[in-house]
Protein backbone atom coordinates (compact mmCIF):
# COMPACT_ATOMS: atom_id res chain seq x y z
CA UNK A 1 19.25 34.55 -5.71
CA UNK A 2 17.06 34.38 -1.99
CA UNK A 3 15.14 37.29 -1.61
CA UNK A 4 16.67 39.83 0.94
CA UNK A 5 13.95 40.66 3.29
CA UNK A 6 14.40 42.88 6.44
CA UNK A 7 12.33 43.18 9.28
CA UNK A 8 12.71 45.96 11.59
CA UNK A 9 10.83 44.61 15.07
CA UNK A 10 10.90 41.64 16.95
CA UNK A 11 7.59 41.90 18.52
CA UNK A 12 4.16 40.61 17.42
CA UNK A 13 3.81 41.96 13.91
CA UNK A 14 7.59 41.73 13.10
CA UNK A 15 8.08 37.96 14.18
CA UNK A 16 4.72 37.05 12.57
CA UNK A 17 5.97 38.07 9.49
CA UNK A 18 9.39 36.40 9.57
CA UNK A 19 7.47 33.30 10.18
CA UNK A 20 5.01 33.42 7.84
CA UNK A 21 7.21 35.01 5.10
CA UNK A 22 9.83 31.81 5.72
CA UNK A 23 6.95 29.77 5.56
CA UNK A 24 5.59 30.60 2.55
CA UNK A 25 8.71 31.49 0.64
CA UNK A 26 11.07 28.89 2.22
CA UNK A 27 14.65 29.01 0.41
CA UNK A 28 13.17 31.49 -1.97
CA UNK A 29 14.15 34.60 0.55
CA UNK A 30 16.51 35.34 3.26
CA UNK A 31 14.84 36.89 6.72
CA UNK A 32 16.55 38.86 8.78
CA UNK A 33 15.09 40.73 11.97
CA UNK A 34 16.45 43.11 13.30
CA UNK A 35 15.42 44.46 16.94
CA UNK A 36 17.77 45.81 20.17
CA UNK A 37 15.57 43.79 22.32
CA UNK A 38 16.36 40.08 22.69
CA UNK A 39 13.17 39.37 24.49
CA UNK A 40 9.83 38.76 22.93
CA UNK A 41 7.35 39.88 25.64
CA UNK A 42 3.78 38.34 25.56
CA UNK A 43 1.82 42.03 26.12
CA UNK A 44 -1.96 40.02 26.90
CA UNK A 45 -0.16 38.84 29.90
CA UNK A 46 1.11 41.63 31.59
CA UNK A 47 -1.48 42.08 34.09
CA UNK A 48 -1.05 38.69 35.37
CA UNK A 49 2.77 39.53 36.12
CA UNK A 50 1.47 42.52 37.51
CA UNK A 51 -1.16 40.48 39.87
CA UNK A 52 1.72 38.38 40.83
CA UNK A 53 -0.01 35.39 38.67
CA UNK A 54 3.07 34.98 36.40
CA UNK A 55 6.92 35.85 36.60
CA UNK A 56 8.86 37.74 34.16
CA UNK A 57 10.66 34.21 32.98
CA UNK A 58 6.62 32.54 31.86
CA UNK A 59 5.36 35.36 29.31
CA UNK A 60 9.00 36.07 27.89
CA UNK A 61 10.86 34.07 24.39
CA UNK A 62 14.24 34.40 24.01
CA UNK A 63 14.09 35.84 20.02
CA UNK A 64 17.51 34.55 18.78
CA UNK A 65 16.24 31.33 20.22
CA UNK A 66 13.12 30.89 18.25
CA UNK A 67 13.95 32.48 14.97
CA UNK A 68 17.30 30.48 14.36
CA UNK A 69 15.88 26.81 13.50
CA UNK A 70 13.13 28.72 11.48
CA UNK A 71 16.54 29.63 9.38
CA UNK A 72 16.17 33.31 10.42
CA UNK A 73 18.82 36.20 10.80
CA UNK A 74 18.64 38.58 14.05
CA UNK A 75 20.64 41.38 14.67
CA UNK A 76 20.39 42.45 18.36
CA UNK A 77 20.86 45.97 17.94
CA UNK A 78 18.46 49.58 17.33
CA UNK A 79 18.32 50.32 13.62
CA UNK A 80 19.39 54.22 13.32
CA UNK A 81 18.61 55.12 9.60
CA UNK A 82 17.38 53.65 6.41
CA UNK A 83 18.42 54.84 3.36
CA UNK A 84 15.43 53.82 1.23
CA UNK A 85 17.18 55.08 -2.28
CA UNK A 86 19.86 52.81 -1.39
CA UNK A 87 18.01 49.87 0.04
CA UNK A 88 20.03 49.48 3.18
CA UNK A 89 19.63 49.68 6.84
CA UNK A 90 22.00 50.88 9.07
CA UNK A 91 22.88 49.76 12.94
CA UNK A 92 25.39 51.51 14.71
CA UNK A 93 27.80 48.61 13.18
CA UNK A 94 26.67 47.29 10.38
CA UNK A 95 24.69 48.16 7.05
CA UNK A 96 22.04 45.71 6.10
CA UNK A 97 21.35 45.74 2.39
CA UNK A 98 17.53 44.62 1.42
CA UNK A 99 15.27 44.07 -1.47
CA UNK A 100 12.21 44.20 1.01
CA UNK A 101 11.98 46.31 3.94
CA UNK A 102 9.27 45.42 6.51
CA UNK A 103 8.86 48.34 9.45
CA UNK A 104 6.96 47.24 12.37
CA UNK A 105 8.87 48.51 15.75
CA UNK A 106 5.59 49.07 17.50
CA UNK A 107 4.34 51.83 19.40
CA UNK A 108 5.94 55.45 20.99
CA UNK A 109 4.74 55.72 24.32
CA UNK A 110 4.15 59.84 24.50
CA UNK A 111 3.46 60.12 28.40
CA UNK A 112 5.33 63.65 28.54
CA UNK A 113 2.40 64.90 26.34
CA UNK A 114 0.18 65.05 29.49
CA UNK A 115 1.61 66.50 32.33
CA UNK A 116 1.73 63.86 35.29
CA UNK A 117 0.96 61.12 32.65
CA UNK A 118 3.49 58.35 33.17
CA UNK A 119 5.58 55.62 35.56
CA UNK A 120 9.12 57.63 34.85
CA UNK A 121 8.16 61.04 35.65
CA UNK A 122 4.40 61.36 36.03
CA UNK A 123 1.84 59.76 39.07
CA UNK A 124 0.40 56.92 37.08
CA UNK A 125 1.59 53.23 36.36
CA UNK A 126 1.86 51.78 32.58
CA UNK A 127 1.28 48.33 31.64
CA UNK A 128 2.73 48.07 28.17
CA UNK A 129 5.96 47.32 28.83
CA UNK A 130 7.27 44.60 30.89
CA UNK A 131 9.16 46.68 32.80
CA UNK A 132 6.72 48.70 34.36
CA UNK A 133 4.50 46.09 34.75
CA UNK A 134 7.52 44.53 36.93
CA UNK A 135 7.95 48.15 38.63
CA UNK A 136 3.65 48.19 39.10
CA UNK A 137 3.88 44.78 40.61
CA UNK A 138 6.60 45.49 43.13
CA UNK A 139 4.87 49.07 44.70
């Protein structure tokens, strides 16, 4: 029986492992990722979206896209718990059981720790996430 590994991330560090982990393993496991963004953003190219250089469409992958003819699982939704005893994941639908569990959902952007810190409700601009590099570009 395939090896049930779940990935929780669909950015850099959670694709790279489906791929490499498929790659290596082949038939031997079963990836699934599992992320409630469909979009893999390509960060290093923010700025130029935010210099007007390049357009939300050139640095973004559709996920389901690429990962299906690498014969890998997504689930478009947030995972809410993980029940680590039990080996499972849960969405707000579904429970994902695993014998691997591979966390990498990036960063928490903390911009209410400084006051004024932030694009939401603070006087700077951010650049990590495509949308506020879209909001940066358009003020």
């Amino acid at each position: 029986m395939p090896a049930r590994i779940v990935i929780l991330g669909g950015s850099f560090g959670g694709l790279t492992a489906a791929f490499e982990l498929k790659r290596l393993l082949g038939k031997r496991c079963e990836v699934t990722v599992v992320s409630d963004d469909k979009r893999f953003v390509f960060l290093p190219s923010l700025p130029w979206l935010i210099m007007g250089y390049r357009r939300s469409e050139n640095i973004t992958l559709d996920v389901p896209g690429i990962l299906k003819p690498k014969g890998i699982d997504f689930i478009n939704e947030a995972a809410i718990k993980i029940e680590p005893d039990n080996s499972k994941v849960f969405t707000v639908s579904k429970e994902i059981p695993y014998d691997y569990l591979i966390i990498s959902t990036g960063p928490h952007l903390s911009f209410e720790e400084i006051p004024g810190l932030g694009p939401d409700k603070g006087y700077t601009d951010c650049t990590f996430t495509l949308d506020h590099a879209v909001k940066t570009n358009l003020s």
